[in-house]
N, C-alpha and C. Protein backbone atom coordinates (compact mmCIF):
# COMPACT_ATOMS: atom_id res chain seq x y z
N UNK A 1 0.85 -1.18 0.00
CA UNK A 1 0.00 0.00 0.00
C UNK A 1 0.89 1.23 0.00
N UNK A 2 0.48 2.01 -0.87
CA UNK A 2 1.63 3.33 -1.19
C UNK A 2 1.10 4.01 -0.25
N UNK A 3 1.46 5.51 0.57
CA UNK A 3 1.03 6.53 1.61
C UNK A 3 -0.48 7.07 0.89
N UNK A 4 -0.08 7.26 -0.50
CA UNK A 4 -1.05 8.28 -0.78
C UNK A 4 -2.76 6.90 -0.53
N UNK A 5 -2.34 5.73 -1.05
CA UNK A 5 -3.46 4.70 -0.53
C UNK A 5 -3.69 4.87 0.80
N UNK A 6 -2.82 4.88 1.63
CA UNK A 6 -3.02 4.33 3.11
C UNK A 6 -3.40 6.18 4.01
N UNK A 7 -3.29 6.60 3.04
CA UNK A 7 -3.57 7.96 3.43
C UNK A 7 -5.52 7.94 3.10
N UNK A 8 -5.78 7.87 2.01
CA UNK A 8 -6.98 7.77 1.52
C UNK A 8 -7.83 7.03 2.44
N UNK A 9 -7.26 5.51 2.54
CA UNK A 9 -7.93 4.57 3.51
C UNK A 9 -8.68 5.08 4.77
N UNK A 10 -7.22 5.68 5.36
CA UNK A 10 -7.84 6.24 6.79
C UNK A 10 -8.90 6.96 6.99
N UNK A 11 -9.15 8.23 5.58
CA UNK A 11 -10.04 9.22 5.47
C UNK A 11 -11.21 8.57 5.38
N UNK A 12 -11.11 7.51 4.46
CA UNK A 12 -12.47 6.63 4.01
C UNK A 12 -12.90 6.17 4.98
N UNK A 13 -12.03 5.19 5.81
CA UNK A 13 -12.43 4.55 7.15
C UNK A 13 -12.83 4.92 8.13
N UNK A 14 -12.20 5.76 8.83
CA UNK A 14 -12.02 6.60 10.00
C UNK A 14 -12.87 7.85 9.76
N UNK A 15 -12.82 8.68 8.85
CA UNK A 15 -13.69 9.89 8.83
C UNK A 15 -14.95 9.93 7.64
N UNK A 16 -14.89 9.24 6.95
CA UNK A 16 -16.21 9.06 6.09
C UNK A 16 -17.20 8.16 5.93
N UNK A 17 -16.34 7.02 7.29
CA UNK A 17 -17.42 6.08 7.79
C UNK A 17 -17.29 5.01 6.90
N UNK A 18 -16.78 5.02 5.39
CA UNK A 18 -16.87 3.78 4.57
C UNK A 18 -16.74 2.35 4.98
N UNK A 19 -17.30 1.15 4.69
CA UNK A 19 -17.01 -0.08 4.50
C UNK A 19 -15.77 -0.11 4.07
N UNK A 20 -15.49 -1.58 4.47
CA UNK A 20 -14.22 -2.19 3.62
C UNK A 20 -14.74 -2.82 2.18
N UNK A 21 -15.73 -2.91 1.70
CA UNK A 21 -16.20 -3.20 0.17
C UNK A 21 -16.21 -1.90 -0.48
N UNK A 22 -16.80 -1.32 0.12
CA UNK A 22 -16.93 0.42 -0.45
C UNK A 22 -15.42 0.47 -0.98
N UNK A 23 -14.58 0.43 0.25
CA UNK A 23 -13.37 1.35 -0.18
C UNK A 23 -12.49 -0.09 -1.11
N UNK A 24 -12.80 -0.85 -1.07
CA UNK A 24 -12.38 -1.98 -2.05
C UNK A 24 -12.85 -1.61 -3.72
N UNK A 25 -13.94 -1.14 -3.44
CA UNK A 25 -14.21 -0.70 -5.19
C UNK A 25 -13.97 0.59 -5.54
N UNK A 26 -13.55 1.64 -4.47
CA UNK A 26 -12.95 2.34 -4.71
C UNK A 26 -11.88 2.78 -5.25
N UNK A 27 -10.86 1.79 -4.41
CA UNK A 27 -9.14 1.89 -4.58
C UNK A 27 -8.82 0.48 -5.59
N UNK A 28 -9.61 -0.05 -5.51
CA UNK A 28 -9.26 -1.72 -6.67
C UNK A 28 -8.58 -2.36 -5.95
N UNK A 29 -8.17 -2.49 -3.92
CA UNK A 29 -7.77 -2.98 -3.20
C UNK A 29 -8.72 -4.17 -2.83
N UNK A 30 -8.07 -5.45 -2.49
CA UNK A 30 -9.08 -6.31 -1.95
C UNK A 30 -9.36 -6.29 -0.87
N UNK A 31 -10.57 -7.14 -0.76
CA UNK A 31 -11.35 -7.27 0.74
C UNK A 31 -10.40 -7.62 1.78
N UNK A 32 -9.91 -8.47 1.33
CA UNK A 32 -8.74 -8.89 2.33
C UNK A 32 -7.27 -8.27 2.80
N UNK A 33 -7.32 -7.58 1.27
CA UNK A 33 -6.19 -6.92 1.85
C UNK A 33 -6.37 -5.55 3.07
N UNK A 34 -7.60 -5.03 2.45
CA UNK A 34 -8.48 -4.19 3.71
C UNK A 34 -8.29 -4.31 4.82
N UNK A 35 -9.24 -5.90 4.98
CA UNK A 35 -9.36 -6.13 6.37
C UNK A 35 -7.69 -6.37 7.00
N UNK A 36 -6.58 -6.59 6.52
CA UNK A 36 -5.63 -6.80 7.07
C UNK A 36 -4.92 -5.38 7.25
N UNK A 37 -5.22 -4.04 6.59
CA UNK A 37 -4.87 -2.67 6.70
C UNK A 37 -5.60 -2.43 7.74
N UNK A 38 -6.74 -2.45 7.92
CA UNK A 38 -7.66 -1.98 9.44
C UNK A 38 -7.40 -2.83 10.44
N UNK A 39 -6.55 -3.72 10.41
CA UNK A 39 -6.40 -4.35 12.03
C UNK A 39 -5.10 -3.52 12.01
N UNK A 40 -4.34 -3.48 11.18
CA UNK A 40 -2.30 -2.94 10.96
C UNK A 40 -2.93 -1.32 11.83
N UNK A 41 -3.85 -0.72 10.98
CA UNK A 41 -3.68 0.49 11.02
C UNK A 41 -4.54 0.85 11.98
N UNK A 42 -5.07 0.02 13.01
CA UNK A 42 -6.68 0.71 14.53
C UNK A 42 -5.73 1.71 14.53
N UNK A 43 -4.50 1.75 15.54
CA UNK A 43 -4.08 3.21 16.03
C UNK A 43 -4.19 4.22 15.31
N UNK A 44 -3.95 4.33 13.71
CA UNK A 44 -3.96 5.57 13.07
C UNK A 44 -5.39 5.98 12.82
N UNK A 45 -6.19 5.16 12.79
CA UNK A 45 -7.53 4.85 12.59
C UNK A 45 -8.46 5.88 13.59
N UNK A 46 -8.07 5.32 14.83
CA UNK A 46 -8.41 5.84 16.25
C UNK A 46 -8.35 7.15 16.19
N UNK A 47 -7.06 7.46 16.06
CA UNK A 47 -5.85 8.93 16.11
C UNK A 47 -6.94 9.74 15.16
N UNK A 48 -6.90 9.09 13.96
CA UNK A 48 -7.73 10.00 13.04
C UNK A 48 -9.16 10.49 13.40
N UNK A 49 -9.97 9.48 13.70
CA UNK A 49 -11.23 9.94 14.70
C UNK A 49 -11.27 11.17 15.28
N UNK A 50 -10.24 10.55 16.29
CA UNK A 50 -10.45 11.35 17.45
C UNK A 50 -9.88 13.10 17.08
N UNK A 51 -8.81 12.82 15.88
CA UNK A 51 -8.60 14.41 15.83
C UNK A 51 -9.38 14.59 14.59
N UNK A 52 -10.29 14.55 13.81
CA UNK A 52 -11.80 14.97 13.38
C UNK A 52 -12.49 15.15 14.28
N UNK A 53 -12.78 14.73 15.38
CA UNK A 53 -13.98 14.64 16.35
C UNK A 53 -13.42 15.92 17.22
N UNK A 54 -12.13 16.00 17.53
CA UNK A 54 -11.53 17.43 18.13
C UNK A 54 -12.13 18.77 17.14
N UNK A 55 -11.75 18.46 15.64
CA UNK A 55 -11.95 19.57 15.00
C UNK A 55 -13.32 19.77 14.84
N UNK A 56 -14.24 18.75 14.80
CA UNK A 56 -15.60 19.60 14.95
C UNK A 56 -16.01 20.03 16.37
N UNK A 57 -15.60 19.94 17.50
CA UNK A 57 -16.17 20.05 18.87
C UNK A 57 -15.33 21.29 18.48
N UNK A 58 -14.22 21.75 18.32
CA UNK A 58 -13.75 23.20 18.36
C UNK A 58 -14.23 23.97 17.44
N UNK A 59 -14.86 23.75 16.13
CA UNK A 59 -15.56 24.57 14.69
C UNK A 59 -16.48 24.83 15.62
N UNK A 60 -17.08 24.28 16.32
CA UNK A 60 -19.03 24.40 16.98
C UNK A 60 -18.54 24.71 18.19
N UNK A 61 -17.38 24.96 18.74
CA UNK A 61 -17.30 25.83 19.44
C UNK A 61 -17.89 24.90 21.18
N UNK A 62 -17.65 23.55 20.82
CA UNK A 62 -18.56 22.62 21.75
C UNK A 62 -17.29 22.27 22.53
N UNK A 63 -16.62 22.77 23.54
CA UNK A 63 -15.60 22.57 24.37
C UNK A 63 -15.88 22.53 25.72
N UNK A 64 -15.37 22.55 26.89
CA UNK A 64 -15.98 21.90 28.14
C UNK A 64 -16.11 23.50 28.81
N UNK A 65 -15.80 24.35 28.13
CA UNK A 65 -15.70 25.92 29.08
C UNK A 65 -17.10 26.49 28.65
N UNK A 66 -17.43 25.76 26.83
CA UNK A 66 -18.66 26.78 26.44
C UNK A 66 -19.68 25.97 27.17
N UNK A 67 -19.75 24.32 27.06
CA UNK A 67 -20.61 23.63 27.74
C UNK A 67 -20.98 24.43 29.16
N UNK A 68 -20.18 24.37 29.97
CA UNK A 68 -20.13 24.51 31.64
C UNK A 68 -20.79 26.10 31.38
N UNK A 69 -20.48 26.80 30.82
CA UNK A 69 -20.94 28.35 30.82
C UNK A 69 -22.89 27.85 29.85
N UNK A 70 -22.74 27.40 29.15
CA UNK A 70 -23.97 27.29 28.93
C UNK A 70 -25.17 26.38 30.12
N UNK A 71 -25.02 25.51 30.91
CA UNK A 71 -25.17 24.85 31.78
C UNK A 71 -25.59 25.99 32.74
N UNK A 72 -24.87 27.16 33.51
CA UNK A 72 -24.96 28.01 34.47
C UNK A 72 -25.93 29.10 33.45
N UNK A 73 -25.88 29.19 32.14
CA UNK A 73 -27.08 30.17 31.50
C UNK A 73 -28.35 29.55 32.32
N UNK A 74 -28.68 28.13 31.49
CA UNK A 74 -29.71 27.46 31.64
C UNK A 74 -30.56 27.32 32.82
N UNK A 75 -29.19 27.05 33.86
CA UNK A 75 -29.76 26.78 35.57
C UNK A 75 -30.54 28.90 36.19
N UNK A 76 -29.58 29.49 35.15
CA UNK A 76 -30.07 30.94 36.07
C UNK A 76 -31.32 30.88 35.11
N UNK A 77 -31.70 30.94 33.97
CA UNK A 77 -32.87 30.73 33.12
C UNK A 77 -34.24 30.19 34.19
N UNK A 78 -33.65 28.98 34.53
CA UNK A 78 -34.27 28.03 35.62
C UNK A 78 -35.14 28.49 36.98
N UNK A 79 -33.60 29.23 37.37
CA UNK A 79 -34.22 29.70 39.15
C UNK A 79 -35.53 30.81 38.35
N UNK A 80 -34.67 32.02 37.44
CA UNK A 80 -35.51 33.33 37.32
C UNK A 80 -36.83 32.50 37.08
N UNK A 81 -36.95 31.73 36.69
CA UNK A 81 -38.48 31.41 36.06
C UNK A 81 -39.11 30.92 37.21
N UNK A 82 -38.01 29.96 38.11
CA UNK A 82 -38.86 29.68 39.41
C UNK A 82 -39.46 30.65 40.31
N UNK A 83 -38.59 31.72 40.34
CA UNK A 83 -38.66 32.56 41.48
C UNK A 83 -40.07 33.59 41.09
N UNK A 84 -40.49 33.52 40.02
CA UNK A 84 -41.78 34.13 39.37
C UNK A 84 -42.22 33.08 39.64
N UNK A 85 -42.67 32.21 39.80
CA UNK A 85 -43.75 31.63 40.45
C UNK A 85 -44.14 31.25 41.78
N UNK A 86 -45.62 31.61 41.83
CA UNK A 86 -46.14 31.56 43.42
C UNK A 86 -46.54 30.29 43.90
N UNK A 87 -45.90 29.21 43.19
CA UNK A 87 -46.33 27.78 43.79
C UNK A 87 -47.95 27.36 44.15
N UNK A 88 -48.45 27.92 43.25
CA UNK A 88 -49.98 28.04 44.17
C UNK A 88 -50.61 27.59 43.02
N UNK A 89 -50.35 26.31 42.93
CA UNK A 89 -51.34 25.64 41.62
C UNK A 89 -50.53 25.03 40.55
N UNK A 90 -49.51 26.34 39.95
CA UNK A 90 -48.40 25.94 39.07
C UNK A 90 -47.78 24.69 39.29
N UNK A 91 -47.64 24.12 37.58
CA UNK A 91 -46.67 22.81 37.58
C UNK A 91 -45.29 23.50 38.14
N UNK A 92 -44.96 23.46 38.77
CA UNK A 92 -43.30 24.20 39.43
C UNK A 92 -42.68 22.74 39.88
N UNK A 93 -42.95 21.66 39.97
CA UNK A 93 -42.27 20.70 40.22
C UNK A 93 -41.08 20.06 38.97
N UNK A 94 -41.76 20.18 37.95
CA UNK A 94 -40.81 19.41 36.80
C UNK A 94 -39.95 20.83 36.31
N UNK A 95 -40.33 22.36 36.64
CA UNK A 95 -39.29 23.19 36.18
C UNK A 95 -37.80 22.86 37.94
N UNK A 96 -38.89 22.97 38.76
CA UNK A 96 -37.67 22.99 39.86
C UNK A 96 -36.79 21.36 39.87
N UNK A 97 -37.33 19.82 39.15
CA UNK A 97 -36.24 18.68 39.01
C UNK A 97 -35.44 19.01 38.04
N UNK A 98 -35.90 20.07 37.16
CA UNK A 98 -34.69 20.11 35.75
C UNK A 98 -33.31 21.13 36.61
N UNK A 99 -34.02 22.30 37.18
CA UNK A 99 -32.69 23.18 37.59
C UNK A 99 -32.21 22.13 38.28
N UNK A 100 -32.46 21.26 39.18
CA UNK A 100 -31.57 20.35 40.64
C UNK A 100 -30.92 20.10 39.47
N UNK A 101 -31.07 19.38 38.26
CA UNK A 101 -30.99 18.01 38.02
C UNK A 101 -29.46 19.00 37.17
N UNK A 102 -29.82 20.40 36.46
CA UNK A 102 -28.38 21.20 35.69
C UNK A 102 -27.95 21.14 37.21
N UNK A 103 -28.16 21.85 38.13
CA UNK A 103 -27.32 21.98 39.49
C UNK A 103 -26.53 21.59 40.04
N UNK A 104 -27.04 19.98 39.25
CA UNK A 104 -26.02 18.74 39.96
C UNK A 104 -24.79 18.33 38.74
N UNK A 105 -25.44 18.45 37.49
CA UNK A 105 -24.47 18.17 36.54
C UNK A 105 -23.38 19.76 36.64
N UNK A 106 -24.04 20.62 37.21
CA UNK A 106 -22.85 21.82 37.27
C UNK A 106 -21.81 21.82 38.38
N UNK A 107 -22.33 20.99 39.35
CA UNK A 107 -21.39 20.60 40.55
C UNK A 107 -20.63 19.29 40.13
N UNK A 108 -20.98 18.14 39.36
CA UNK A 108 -20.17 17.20 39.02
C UNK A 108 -19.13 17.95 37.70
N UNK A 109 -19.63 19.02 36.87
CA UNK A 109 -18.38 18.90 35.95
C UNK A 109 -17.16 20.05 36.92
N UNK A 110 -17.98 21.21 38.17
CA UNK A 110 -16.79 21.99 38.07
C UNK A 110 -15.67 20.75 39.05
N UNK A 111 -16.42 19.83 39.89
CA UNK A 111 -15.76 18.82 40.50
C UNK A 111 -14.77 17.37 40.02
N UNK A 112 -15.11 17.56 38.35
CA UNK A 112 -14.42 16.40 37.89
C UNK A 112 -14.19 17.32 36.71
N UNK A 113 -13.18 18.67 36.86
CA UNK A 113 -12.44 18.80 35.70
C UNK A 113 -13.45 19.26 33.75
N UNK A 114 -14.41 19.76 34.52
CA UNK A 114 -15.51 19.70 33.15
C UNK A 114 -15.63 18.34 32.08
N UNK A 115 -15.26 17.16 32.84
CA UNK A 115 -15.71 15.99 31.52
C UNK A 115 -16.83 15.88 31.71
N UNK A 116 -18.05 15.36 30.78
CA UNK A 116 -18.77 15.16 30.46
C UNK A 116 -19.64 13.87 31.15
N UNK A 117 -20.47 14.15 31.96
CA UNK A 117 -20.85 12.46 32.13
C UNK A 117 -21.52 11.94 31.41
N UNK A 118 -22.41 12.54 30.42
CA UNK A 118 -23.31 12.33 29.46
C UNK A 118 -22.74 10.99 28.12
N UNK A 119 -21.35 11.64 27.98
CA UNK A 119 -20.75 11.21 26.77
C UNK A 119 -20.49 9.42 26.99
C-alpha cells in the first residue's frame, strides 16, 4: 500500500465512515487486503477519529468551558423562572427537578475537571 493509498484509507475509514467493500471498489484494493490494513492500522484509525472529532467540537465551538458556561445560563434561566412563580397551583415541580438536576451536573463537571458524564 503506497502513503497516498493508506492515506486515503484512513479518510475513508475513520472519517467518512466507509465499509471495507466500499473502499475496495474504490481503490481496486481487496477485501482482504483491507481487512488486514484496518487491524495494521486501529491506532492511526483511532488517532484520526479522534482528531476529526476534536476539529468539529472546536468549529461548533462545543468545548468543556462553552458547555459549563452554557449549563450556568440554563440553571439561572431556571431559578428566574422559578422565582416568578407563586407555587400556588403551578406545575413548578418538573421546572424545579430540571434546575436540581443542571445543578447537579454543574457541581459534578466543576468537581471532575468539566468531563462530560453524558458522553
Amino acid at each position: 500500500m503506497t502513503n497516498q493509498q493508506k492515506e486515503k484509507f484512513i479518510y475513508m475509514r475513520a472519517i467518512a465512515g466507509k465499509s471495507i467493500p466500499f473502499i475496495s471498489k474504490e481503490t481496486g484494493l481487496s477485501v482482504g487486503e483491507l481487512n488486514d490494513y484496518d487491524l495494521k492500522l486501529a491506532n492511526e484509525l483511532l488517532k484520526a477519529k479522534a482528531d476529526e472529532y476534536d476539529k468539529l467540537l472546536e468549529k461548533n465551538s462545543v468545548n468543556s468551558i462553552n458547555r459549563f458556561q452554557h449549563l450556568l445560563e440554563i440553571y439561572n434561566r431556571l431559578k428566574t423562572e422559578i422565582d416568578k412563580r407563586d407555587f400556588s397551583g403551578l406545575p413548578t415541580d418538573k421546572l424545579y427537578y430540571m434546575m436540581n438536576d443542571v445543578y447537579e451536573l454543574i457541581e459534578f463537571l466543576k468537581d471532575n475537571g468539566h468531563d462530560n458524564p453524558i458522553e
